[in-house]
N, C-alpha and C. Protein backbone atom coordinates (compact mmCIF):
# COMPACT_ATOMS: atom_id res chain seq x y z
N UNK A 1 -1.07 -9.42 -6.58
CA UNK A 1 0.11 -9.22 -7.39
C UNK A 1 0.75 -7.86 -7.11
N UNK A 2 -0.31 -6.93 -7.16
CA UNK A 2 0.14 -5.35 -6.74
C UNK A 2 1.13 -5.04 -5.56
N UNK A 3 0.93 -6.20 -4.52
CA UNK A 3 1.66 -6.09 -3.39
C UNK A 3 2.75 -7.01 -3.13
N UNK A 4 3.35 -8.00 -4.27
CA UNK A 4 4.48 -8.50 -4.47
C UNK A 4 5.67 -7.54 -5.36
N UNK A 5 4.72 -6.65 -6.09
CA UNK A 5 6.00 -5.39 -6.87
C UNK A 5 6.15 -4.33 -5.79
N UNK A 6 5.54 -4.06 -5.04
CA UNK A 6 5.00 -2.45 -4.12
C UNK A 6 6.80 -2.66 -3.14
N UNK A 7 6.68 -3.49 -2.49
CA UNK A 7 7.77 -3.77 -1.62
C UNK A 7 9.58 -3.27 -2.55
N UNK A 8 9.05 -3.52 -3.85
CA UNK A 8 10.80 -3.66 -4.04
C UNK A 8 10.75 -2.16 -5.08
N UNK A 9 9.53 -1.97 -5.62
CA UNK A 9 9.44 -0.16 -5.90
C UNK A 9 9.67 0.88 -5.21
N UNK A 10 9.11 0.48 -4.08
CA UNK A 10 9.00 1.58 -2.78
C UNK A 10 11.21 1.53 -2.31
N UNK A 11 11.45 0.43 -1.86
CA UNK A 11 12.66 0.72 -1.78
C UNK A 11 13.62 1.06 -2.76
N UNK A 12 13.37 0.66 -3.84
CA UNK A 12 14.27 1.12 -5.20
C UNK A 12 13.88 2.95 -4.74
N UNK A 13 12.77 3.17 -4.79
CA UNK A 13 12.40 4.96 -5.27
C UNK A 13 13.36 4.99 -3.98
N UNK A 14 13.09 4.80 -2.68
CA UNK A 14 13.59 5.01 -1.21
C UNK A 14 15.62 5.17 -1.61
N UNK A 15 15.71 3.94 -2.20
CA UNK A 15 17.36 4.71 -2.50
C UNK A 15 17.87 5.71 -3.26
N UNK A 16 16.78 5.91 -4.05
CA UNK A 16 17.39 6.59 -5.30
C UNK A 16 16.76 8.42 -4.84
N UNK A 17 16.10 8.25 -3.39
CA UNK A 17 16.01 9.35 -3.21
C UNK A 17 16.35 9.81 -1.99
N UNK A 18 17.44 8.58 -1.44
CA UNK A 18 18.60 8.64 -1.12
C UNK A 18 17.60 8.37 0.85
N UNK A 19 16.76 8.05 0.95
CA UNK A 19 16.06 8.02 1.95
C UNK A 19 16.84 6.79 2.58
N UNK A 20 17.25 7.12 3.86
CA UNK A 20 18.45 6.69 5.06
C UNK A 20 17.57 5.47 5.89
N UNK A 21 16.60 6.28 6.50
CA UNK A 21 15.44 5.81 7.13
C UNK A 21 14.90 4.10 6.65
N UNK A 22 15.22 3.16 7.39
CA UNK A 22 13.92 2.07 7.60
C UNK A 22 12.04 2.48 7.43
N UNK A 23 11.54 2.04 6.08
CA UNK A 23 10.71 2.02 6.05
C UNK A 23 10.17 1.13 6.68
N UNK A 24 8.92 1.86 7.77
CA UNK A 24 7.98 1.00 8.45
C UNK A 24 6.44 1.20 8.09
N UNK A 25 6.28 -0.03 7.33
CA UNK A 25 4.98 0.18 6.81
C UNK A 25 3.71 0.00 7.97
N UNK A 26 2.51 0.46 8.21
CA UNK A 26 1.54 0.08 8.90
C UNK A 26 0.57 -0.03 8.35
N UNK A 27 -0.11 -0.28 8.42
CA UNK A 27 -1.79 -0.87 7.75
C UNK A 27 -2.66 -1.76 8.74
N UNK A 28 -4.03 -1.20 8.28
CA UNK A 28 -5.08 -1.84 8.69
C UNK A 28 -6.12 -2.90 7.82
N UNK A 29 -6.18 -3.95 8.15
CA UNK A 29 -7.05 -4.95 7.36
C UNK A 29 -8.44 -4.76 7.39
N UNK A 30 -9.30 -5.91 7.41
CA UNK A 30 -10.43 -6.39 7.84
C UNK A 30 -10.22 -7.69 7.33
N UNK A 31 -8.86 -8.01 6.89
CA UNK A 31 -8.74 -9.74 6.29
C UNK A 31 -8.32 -10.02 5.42
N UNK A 32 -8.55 -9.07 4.55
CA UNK A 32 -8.65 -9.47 3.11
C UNK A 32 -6.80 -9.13 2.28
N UNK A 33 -6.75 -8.07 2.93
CA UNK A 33 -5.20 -7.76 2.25
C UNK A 33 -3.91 -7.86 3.45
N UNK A 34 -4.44 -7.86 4.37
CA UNK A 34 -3.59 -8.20 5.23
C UNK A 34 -2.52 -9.40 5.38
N UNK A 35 -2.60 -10.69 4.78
CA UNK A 35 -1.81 -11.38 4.63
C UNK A 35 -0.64 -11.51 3.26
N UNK A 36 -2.09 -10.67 2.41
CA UNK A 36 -0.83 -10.22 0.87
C UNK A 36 -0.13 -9.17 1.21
N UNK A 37 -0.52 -7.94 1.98
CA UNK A 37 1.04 -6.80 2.38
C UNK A 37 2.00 -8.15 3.19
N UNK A 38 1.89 -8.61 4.02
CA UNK A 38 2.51 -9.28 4.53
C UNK A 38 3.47 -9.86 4.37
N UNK A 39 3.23 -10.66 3.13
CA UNK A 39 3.83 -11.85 2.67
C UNK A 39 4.44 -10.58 1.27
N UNK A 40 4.19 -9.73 0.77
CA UNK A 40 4.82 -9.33 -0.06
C UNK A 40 6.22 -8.62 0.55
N UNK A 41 6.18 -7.89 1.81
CA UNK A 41 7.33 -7.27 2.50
C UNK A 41 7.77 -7.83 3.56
N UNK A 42 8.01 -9.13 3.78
CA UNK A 42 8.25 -10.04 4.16
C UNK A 42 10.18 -10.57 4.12
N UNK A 43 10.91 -10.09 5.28
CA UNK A 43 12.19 -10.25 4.91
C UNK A 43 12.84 -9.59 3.40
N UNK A 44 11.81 -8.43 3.03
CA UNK A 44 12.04 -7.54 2.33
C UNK A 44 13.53 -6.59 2.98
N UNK A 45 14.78 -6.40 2.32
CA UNK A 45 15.54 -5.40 3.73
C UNK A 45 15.19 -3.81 3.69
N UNK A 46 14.93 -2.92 4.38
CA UNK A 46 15.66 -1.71 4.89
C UNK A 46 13.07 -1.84 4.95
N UNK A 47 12.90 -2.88 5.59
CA UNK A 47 11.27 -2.78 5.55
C UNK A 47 11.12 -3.34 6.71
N UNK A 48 10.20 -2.76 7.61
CA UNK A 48 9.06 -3.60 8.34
C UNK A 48 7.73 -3.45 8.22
N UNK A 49 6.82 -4.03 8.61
CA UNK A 49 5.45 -4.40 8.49
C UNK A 49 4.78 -4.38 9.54
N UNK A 50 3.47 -3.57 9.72
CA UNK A 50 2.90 -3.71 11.29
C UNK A 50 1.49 -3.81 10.37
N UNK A 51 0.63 -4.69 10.89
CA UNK A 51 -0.65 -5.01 9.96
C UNK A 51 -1.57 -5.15 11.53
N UNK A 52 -2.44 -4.38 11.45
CA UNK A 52 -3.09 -4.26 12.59
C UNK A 52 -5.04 -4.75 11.89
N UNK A 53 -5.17 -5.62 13.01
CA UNK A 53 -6.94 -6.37 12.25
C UNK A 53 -7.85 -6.33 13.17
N UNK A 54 -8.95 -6.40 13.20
CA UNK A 54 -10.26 -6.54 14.14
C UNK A 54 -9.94 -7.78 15.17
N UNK A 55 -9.14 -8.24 16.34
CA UNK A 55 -9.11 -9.62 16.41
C UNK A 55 -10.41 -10.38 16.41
N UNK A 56 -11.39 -9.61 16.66
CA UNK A 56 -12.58 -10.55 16.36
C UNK A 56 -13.48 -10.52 15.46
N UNK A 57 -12.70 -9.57 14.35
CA UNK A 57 -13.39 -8.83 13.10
C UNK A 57 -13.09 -10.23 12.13
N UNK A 58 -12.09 -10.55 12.39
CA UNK A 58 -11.30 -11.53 11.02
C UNK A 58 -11.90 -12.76 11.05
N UNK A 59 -12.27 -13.71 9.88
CA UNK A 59 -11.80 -15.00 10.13
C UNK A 59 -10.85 -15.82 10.76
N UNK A 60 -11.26 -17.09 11.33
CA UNK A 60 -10.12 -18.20 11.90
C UNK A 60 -9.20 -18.23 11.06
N UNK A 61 -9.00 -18.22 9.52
CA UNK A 61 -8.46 -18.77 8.24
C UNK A 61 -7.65 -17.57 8.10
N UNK A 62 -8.47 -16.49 8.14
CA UNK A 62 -7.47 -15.30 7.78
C UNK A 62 -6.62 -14.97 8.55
N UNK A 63 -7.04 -15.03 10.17
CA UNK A 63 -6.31 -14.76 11.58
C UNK A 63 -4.60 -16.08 11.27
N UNK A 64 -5.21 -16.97 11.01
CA UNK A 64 -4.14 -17.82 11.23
C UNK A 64 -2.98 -16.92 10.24
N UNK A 65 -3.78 -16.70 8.83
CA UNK A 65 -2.48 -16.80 7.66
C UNK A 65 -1.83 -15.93 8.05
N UNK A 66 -2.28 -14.74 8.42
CA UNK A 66 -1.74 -13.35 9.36
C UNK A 66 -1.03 -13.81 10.11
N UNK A 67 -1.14 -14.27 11.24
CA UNK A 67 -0.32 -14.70 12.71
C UNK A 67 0.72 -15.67 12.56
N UNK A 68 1.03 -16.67 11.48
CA UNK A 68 1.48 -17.71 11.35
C UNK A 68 2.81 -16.82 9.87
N UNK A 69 2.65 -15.38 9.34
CA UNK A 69 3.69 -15.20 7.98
C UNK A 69 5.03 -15.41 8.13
N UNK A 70 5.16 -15.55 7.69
CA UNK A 70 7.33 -15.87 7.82
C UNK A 70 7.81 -14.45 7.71
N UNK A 71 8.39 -14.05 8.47
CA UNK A 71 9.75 -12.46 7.68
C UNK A 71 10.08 -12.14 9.27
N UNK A 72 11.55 -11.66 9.18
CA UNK A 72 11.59 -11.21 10.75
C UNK A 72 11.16 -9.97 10.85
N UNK A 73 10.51 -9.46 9.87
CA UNK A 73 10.54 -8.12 9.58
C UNK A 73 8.65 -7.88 9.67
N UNK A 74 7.84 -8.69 10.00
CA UNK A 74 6.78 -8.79 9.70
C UNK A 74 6.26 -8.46 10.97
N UNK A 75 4.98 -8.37 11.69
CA UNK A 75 4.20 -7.71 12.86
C UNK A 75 2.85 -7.82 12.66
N UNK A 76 2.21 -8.27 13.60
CA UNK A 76 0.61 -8.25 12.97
C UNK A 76 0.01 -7.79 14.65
N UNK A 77 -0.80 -7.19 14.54
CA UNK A 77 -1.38 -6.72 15.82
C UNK A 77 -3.14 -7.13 15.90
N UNK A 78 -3.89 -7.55 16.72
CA UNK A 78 -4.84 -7.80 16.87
C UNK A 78 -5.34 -6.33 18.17
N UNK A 79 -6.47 -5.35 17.31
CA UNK A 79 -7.23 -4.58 18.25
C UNK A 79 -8.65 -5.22 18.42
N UNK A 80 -9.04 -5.19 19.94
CA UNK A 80 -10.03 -4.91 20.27
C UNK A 80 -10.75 -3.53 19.88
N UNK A 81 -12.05 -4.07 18.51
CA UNK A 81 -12.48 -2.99 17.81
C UNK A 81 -12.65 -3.70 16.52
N UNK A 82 -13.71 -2.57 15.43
CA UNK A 82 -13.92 -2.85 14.22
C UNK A 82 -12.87 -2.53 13.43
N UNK A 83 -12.67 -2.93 12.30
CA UNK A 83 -11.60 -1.97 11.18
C UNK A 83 -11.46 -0.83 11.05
N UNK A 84 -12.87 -0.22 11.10
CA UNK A 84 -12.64 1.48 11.27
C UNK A 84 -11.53 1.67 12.58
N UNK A 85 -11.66 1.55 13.42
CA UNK A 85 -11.41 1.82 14.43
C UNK A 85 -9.81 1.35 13.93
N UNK A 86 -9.28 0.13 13.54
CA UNK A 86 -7.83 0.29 13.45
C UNK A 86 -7.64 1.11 12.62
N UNK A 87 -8.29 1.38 11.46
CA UNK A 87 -7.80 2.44 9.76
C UNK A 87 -7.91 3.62 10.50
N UNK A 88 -8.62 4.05 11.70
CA UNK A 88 -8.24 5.46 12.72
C UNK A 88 -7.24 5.36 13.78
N UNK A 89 -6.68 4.27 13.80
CA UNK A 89 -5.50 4.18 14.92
C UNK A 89 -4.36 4.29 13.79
N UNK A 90 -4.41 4.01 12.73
CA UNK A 90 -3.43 3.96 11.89
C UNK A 90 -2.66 5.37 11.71
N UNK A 91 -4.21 6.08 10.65
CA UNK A 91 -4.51 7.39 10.79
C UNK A 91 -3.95 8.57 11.59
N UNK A 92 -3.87 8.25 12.71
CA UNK A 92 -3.41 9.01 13.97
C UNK A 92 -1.90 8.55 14.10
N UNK A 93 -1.31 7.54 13.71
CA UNK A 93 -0.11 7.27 13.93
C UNK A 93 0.54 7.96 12.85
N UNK A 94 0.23 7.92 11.74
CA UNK A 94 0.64 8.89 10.37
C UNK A 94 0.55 9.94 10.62
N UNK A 95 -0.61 10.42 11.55
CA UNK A 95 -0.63 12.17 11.76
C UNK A 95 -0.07 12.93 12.77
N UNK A 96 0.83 12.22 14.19
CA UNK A 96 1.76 12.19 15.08
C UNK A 96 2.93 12.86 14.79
N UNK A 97 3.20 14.07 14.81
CA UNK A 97 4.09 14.73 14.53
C UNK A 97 4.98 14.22 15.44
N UNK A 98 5.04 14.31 16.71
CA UNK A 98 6.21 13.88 17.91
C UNK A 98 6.45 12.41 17.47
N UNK A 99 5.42 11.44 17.22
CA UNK A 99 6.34 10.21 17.11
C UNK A 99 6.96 9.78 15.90
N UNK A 100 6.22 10.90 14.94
CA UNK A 100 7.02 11.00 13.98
C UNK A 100 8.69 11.26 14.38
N UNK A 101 8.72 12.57 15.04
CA UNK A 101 10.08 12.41 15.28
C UNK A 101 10.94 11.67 15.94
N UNK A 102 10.29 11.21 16.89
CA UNK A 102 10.69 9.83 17.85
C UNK A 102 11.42 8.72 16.65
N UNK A 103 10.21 8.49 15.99
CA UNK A 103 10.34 7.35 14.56
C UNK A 103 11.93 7.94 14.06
N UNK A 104 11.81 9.06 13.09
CA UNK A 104 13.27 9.52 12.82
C UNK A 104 14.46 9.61 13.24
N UNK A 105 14.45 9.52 14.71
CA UNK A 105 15.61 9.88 15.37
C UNK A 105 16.12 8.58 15.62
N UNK A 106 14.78 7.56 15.84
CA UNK A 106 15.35 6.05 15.83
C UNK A 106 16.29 5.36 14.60
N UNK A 107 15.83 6.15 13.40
CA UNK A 107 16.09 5.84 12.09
C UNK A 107 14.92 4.85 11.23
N UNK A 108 13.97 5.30 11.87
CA UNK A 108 12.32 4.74 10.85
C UNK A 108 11.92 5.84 10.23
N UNK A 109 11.14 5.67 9.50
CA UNK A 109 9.97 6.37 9.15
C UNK A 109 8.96 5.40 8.54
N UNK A 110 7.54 6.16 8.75
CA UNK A 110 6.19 5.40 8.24
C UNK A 110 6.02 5.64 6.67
N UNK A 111 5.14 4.11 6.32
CA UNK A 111 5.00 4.42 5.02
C UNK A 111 3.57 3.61 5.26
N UNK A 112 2.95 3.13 3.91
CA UNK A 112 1.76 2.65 3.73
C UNK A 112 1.48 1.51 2.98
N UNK A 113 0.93 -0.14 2.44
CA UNK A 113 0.54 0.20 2.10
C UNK A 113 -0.72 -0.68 1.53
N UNK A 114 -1.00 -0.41 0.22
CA UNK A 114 -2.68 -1.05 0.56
C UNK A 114 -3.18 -1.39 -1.01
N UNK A 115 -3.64 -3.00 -1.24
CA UNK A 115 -3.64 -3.29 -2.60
C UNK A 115 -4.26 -2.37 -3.05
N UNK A 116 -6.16 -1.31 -2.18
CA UNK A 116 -6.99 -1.01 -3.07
C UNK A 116 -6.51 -0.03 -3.61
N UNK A 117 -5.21 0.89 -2.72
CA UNK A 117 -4.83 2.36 -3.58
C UNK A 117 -4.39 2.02 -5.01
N UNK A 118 -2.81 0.39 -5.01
CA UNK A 118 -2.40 -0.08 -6.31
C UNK A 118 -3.51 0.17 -7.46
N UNK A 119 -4.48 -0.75 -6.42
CA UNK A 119 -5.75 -1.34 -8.09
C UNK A 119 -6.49 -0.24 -8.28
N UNK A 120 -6.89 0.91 -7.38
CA UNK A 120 -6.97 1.69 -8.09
C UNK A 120 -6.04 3.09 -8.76
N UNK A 121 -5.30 3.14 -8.42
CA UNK A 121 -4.05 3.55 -9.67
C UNK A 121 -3.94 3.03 -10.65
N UNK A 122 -3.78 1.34 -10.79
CA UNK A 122 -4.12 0.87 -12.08
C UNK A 122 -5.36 0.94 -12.99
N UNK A 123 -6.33 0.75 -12.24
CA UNK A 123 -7.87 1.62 -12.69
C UNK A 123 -7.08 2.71 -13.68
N UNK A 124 -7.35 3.54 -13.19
CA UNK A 124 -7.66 5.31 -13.48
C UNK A 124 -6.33 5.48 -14.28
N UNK A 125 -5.42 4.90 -14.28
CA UNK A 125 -3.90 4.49 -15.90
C UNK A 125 -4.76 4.48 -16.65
N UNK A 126 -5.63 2.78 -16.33
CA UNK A 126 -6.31 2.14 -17.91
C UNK A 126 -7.42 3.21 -18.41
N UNK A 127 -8.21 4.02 -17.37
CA UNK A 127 -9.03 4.69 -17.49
C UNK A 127 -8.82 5.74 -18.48
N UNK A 128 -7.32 6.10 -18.02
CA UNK A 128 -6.77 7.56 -18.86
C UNK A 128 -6.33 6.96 -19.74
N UNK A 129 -5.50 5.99 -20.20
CA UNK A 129 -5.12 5.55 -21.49
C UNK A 129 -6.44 5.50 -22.44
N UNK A 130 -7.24 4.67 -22.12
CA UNK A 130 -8.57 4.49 -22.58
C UNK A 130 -9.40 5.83 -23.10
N UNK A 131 -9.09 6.92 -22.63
CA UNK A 131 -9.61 8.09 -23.02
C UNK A 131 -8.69 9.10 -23.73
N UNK A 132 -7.28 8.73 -23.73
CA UNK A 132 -6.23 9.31 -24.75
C UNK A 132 -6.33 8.62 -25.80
N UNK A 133 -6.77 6.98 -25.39
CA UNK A 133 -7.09 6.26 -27.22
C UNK A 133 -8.34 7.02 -27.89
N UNK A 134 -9.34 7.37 -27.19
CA UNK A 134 -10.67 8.08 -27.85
C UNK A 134 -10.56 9.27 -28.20
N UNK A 135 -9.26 10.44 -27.55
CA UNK A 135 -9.83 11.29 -27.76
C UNK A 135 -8.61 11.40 -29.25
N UNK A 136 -7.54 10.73 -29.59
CA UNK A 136 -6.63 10.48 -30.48
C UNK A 136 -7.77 10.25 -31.69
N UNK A 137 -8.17 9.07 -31.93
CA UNK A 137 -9.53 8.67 -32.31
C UNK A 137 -9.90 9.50 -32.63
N UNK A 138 -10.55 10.75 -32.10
CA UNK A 138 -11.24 11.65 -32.23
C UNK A 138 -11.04 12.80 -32.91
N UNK A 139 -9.92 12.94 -32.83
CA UNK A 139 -8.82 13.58 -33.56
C UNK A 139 -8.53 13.86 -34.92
N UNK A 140 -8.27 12.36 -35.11
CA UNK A 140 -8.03 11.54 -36.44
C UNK A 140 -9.54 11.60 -36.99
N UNK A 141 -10.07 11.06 -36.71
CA UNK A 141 -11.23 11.58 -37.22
C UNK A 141 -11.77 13.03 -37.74
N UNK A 142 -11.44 13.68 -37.22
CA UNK A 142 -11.56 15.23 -37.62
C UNK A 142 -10.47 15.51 -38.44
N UNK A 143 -9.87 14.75 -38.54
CA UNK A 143 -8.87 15.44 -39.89
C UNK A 143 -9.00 14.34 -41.00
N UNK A 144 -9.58 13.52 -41.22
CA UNK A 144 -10.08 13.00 -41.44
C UNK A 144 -11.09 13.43 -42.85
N UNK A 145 -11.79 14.06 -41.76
CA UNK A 145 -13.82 14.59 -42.53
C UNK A 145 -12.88 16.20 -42.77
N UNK A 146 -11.93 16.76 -42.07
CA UNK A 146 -11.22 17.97 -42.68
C UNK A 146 -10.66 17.77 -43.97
N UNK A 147 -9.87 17.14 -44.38
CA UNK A 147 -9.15 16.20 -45.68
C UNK A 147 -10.06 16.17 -46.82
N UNK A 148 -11.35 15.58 -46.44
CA UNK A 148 -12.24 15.24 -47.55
C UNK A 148 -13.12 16.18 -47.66
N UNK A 149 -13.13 17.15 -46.85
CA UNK A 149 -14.06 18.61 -47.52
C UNK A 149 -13.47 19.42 -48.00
């Protein structure tokens, strides 16, 4: 679900902070989220998608849903190699200062992105809400046992 809102947040913030640039997202799988970035930025506009996987890391099932997504805007790359090995090819493409500028001058720039960062952002919200309800709670309580002494 995280990665059907991510696509149209990222470009809403992207206009409103007036960013010119084609976001080009890249990411690395092992299977599992690779067909949900996909299909979420998917003929998304001012987006493309490069989803790079183990080709012999993945499932048949997962390889297909990957290779087979609809968007003209979509890209899936198969490395020879484990996942680490693409989440460090990725890595290095984010940390490319020159093709960074290459990217810019074309009118791209890189972005990211990846359900587990969403779910855990949503984590560590509920986490902190959850501990502003206790320490409120806690609070109230002390004025509370203050009141009645």
């Amino acid at each position: 679900m995280a990665l059907s809102i991510l696509p149209y947040l990222m470009t809403t913030a992207a206009k409103k902070n007036h960013v010119k640039n084609e976001i080009v997202i890249l990411t690395a799988t092992s299977g599992d989220t690779g067909k949900a970035a996909l299909a979420g930025f998917a003929d998304v506009p001012g987006t493309k998608i490069i989803v790079f996987y183990p080709k012999n890391g993945v499932s048949p099932i997962q390889e297909k849903q990957m290779v087979t997504q609809k968007g003209a805007n979509t890209h899936v790359v198969g490395i020879h190699g484990n996942f680490d090995q693409a989440q460090t090819g990725v890595k290095k493409m984010f940390s490319d200062k020159e093709l960074a500028e290459l990217m810019d001058k074309a009118g791209y720039q890189f972005s990211s992105a990846n359900s587990i960062n969403i779910a855990v952002l949503f984590l560590r919200l509920s986490i902190m809400y959850m501990h502003m309800q206790n320490y409120m709670q806690m609070v109230l309580l002390e004025k509370m046992r203050e009141s009645m002494s």
